[in-house]
PDB file of N, CA and C in Angstrom:
ATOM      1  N   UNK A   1     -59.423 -53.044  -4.369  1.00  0.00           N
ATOM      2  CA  UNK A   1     -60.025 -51.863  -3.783  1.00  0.00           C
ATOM      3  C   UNK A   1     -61.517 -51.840  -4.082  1.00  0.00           C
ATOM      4  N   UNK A   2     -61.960 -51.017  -3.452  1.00  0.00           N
ATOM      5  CA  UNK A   2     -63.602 -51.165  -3.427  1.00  0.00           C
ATOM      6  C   UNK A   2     -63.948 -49.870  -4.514  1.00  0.00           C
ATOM      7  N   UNK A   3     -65.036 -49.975  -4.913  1.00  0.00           N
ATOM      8  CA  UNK A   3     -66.099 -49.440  -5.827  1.00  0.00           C
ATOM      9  C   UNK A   3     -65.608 -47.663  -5.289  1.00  0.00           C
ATOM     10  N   UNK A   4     -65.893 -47.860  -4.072  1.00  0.00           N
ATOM     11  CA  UNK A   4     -65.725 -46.357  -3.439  1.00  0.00           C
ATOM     12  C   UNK A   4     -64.640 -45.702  -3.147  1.00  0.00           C
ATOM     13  N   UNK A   5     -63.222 -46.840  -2.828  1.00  0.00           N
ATOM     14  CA  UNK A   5     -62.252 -46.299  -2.451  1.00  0.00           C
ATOM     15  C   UNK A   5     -61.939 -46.140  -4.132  1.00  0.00           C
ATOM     16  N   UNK A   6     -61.870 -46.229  -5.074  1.00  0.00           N
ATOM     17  CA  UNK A   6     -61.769 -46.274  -6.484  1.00  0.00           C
ATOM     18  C   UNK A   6     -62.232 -44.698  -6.917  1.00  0.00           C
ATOM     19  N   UNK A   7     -63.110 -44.352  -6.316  1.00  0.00           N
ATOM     20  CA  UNK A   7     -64.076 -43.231  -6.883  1.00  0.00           C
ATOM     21  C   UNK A   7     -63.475 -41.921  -6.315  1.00  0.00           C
ATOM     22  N   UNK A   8     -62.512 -42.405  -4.629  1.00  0.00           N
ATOM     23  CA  UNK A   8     -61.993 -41.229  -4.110  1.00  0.00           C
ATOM     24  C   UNK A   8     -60.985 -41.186  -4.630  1.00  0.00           C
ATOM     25  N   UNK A   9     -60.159 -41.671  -5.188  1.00  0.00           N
ATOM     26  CA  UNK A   9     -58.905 -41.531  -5.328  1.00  0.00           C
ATOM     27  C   UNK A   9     -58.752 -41.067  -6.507  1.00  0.00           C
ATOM     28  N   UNK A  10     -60.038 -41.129  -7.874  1.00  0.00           N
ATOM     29  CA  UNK A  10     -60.111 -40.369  -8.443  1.00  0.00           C
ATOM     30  C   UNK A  10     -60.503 -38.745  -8.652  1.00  0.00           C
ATOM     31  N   UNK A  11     -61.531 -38.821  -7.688  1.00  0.00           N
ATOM     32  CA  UNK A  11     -61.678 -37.441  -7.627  1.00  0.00           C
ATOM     33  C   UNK A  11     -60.832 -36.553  -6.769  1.00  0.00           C
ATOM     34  N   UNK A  12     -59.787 -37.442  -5.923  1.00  0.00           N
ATOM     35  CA  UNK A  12     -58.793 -36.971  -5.012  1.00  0.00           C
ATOM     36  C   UNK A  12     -57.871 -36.126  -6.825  1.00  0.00           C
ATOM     37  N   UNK A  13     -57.755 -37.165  -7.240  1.00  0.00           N
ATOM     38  CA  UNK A  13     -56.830 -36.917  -8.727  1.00  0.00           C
ATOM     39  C   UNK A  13     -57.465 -35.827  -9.191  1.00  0.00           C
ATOM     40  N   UNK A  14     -58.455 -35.689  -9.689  1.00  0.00           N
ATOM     41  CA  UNK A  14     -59.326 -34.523 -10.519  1.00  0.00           C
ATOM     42  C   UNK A  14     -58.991 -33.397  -9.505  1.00  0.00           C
ATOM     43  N   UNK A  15     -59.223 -33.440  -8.894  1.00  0.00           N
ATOM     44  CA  UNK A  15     -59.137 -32.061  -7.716  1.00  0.00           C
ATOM     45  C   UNK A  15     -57.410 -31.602  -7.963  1.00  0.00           C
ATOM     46  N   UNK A  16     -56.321 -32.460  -7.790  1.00  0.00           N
ATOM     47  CA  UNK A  16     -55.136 -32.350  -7.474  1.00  0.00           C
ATOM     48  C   UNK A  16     -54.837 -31.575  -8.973  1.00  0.00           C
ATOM     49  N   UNK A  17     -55.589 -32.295 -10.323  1.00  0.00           N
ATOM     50  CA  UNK A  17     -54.688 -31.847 -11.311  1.00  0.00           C
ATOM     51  C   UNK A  17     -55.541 -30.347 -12.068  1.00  0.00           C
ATOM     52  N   UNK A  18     -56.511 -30.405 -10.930  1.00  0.00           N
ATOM     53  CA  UNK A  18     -57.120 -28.856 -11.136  1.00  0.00           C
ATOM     54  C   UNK A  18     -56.813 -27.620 -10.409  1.00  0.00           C
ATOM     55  N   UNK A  19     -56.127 -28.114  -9.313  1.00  0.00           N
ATOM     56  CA  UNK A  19     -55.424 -27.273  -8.561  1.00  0.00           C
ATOM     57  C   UNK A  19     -54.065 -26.570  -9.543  1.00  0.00           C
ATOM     58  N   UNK A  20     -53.084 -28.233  -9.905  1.00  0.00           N
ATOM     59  CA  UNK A  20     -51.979 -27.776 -10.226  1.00  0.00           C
ATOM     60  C   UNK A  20     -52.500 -27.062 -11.607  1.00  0.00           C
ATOM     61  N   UNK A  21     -53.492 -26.770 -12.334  1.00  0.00           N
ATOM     62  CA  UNK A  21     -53.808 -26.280 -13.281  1.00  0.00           C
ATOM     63  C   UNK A  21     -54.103 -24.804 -13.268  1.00  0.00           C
ATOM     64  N   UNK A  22     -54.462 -24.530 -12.210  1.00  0.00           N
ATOM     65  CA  UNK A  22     -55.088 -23.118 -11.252  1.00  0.00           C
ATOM     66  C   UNK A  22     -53.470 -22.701 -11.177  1.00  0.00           C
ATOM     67  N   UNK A  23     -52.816 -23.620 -10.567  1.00  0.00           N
ATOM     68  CA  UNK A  23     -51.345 -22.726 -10.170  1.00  0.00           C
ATOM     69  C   UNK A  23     -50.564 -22.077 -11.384  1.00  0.00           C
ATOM     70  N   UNK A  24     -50.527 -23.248 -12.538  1.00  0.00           N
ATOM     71  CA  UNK A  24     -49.889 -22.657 -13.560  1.00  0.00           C
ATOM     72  C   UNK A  24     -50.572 -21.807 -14.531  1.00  0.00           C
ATOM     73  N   UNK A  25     -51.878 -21.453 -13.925  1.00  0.00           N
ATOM     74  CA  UNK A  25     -52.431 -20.251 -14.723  1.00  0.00           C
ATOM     75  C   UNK A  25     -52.153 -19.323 -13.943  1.00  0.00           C
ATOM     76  N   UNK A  26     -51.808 -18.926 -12.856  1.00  0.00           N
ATOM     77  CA  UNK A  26     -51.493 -18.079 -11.532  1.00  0.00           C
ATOM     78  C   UNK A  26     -49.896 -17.366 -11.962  1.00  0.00           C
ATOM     79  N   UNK A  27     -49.350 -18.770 -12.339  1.00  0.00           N
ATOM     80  CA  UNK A  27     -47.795 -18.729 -12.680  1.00  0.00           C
ATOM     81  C   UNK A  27     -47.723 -17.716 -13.875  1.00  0.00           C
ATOM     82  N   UNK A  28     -48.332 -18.275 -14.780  1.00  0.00           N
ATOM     83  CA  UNK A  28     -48.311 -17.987 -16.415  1.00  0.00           C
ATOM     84  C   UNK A  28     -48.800 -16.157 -16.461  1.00  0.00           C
ATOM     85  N   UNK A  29     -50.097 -16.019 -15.275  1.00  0.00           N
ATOM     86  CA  UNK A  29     -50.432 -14.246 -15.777  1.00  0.00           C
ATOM     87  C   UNK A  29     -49.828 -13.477 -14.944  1.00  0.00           C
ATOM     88  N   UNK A  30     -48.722 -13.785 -14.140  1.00  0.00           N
ATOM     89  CA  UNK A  30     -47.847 -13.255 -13.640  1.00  0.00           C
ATOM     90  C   UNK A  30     -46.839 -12.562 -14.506  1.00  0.00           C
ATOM     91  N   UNK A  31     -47.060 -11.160 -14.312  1.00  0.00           N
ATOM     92  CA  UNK A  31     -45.300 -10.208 -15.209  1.00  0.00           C
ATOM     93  C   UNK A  31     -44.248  -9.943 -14.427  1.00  0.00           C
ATOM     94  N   UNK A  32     -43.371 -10.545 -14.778  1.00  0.00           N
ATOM     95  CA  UNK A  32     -42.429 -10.460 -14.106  1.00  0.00           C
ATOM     96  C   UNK A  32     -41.474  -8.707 -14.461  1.00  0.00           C
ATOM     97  N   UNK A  33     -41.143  -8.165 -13.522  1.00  0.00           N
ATOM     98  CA  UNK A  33     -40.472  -6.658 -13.291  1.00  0.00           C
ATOM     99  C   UNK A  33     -39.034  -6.811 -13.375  1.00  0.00           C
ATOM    100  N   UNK A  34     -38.609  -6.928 -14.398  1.00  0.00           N
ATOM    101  CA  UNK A  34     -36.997  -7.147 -14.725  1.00  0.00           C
ATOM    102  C   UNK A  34     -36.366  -6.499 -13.622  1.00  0.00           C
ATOM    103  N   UNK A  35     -36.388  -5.083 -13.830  1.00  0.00           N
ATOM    104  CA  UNK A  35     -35.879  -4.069 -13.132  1.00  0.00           C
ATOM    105  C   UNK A  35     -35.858  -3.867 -11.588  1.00  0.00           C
ATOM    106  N   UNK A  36     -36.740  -4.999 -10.447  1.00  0.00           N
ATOM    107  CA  UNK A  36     -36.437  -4.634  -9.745  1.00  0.00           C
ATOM    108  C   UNK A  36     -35.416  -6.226  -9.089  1.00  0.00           C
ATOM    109  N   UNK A  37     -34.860  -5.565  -8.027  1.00  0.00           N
ATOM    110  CA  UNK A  37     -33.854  -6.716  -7.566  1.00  0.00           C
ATOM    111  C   UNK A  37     -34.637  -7.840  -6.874  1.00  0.00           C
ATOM    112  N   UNK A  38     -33.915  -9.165  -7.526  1.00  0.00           N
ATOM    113  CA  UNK A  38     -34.737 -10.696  -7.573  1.00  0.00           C
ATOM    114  C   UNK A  38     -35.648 -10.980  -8.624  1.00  0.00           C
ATOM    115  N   UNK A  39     -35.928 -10.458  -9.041  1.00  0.00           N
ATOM    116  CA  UNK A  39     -37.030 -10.759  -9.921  1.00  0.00           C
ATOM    117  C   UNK A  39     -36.584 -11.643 -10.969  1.00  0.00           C
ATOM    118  N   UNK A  40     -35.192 -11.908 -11.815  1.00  0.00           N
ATOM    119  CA  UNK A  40     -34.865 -12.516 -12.197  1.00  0.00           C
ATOM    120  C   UNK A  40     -35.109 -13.564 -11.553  1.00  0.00           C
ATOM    121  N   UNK A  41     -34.580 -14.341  -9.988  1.00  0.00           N
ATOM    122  CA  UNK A  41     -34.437 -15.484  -9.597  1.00  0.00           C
ATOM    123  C   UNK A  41     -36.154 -15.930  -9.287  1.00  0.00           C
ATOM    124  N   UNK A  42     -36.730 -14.982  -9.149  1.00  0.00           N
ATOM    125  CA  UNK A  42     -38.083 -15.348  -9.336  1.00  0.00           C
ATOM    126  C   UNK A  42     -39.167 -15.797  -9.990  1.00  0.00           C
ATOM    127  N   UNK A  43     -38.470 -15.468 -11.653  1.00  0.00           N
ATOM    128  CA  UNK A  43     -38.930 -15.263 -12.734  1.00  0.00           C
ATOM    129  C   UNK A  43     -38.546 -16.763 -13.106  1.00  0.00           C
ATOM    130  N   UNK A  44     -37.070 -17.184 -12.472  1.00  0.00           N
ATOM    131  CA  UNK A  44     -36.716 -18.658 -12.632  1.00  0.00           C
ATOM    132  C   UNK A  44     -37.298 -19.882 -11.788  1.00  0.00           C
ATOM    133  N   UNK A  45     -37.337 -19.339 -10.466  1.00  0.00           N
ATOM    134  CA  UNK A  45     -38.122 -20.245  -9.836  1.00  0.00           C
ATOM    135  C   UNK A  45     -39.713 -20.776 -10.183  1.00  0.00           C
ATOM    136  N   UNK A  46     -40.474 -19.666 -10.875  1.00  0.00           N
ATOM    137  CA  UNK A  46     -41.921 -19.744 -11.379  1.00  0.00           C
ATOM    138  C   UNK A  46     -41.802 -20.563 -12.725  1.00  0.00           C
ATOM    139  N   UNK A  47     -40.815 -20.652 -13.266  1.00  0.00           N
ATOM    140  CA  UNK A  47     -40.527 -21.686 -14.795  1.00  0.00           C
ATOM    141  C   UNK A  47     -40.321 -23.169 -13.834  1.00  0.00           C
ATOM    142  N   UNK A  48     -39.645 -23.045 -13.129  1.00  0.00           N
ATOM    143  CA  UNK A  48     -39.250 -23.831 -12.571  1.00  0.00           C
ATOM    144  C   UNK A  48     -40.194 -25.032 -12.072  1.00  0.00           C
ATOM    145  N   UNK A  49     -41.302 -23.915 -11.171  1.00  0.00           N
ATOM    146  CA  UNK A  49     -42.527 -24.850  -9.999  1.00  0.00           C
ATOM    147  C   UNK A  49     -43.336 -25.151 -11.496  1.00  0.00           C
ATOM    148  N   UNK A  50     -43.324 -24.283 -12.608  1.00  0.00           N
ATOM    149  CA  UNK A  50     -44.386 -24.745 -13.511  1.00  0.00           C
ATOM    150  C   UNK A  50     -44.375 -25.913 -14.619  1.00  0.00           C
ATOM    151  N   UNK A  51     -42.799 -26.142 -14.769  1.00  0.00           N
ATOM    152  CA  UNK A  51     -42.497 -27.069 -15.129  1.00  0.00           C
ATOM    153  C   UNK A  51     -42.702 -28.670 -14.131  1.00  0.00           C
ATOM    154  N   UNK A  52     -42.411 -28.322 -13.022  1.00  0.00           N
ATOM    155  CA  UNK A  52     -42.895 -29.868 -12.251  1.00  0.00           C
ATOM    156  C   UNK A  52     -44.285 -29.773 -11.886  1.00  0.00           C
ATOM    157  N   UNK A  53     -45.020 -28.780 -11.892  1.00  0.00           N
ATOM    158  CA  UNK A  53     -46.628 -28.776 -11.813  1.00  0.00           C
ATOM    159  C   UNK A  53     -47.135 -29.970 -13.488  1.00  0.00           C
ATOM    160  N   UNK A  54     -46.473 -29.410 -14.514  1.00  0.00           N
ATOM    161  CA  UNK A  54     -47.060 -29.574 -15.621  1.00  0.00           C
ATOM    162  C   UNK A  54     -46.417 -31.404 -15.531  1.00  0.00           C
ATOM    163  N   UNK A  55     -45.394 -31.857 -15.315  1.00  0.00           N
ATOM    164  CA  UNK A  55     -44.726 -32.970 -14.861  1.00  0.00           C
ATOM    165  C   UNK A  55     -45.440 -33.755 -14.183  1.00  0.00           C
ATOM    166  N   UNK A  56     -46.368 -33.443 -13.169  1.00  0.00           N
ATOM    167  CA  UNK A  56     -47.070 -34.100 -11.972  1.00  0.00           C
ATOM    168  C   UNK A  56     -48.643 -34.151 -12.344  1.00  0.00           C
ATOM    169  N   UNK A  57     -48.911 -33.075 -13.503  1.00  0.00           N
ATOM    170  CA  UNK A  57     -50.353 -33.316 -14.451  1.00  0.00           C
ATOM    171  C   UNK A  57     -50.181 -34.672 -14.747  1.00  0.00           C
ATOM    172  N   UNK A  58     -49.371 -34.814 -16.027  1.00  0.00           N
ATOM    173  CA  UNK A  58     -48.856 -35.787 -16.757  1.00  0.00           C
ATOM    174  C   UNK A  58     -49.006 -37.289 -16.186  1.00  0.00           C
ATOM    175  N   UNK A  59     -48.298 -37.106 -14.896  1.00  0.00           N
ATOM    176  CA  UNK A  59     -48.000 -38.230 -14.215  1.00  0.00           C
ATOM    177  C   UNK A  59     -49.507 -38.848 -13.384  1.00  0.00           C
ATOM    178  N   UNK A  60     -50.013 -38.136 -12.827  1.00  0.00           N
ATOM    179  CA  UNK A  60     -51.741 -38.438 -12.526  1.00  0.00           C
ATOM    180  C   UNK A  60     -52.889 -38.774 -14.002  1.00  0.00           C
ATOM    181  N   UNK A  61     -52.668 -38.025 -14.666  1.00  0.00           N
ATOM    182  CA  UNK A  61     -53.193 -38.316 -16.390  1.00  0.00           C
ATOM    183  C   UNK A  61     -52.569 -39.644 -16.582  1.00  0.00           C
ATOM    184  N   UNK A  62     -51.112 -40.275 -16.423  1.00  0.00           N
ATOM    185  CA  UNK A  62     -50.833 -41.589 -16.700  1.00  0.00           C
ATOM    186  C   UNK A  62     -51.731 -42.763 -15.692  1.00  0.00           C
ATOM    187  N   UNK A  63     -51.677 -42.260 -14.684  1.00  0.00           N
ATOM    188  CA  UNK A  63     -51.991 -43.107 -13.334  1.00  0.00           C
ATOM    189  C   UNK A  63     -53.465 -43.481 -14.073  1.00  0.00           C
ATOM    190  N   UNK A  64     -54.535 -42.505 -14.587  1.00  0.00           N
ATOM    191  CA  UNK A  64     -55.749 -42.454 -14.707  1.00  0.00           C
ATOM    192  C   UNK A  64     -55.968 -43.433 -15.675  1.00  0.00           C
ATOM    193  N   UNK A  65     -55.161 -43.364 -16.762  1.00  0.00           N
ATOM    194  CA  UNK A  65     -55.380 -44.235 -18.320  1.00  0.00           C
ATOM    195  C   UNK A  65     -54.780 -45.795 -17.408  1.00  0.00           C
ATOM    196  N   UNK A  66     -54.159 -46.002 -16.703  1.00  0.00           N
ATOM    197  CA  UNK A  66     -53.514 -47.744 -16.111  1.00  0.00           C
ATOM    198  C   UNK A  66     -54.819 -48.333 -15.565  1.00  0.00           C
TER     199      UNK A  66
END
């Protein structure tokens, strides 16, 4: 790969794992309302997306150190 296609694909990366970083701060200052109906399954789904956000950091952070 070239000098440049090298340079996008990193900052393609930087961008991606600042996004998913934005989301799970989005996720995280979110309170969840016990009391009203769903909110439980909501409360699970947001553990859920934040756990494969934090999964897909990881995995671009590996890509970066190869």
């Amino acid at each position: 790969m070239t000098p440049a296609t090298l340079a996008k694909i990193e900052a393609d990366r930087t961008l991606l794992i600042r996004r998913l970083r934005e989301l799970i701060d989005a996720l995280d200052s979110r309170v969840p309302h016990l009391e009203r109906e769903g909110e439980v399954s909501i409360a699970d789904d947001a553990g859920a997306l934040r756990a494969k956000a934090l999964e897909r950091i990881a995995q671009l952070e590996e890509e970066r150190r190869e």
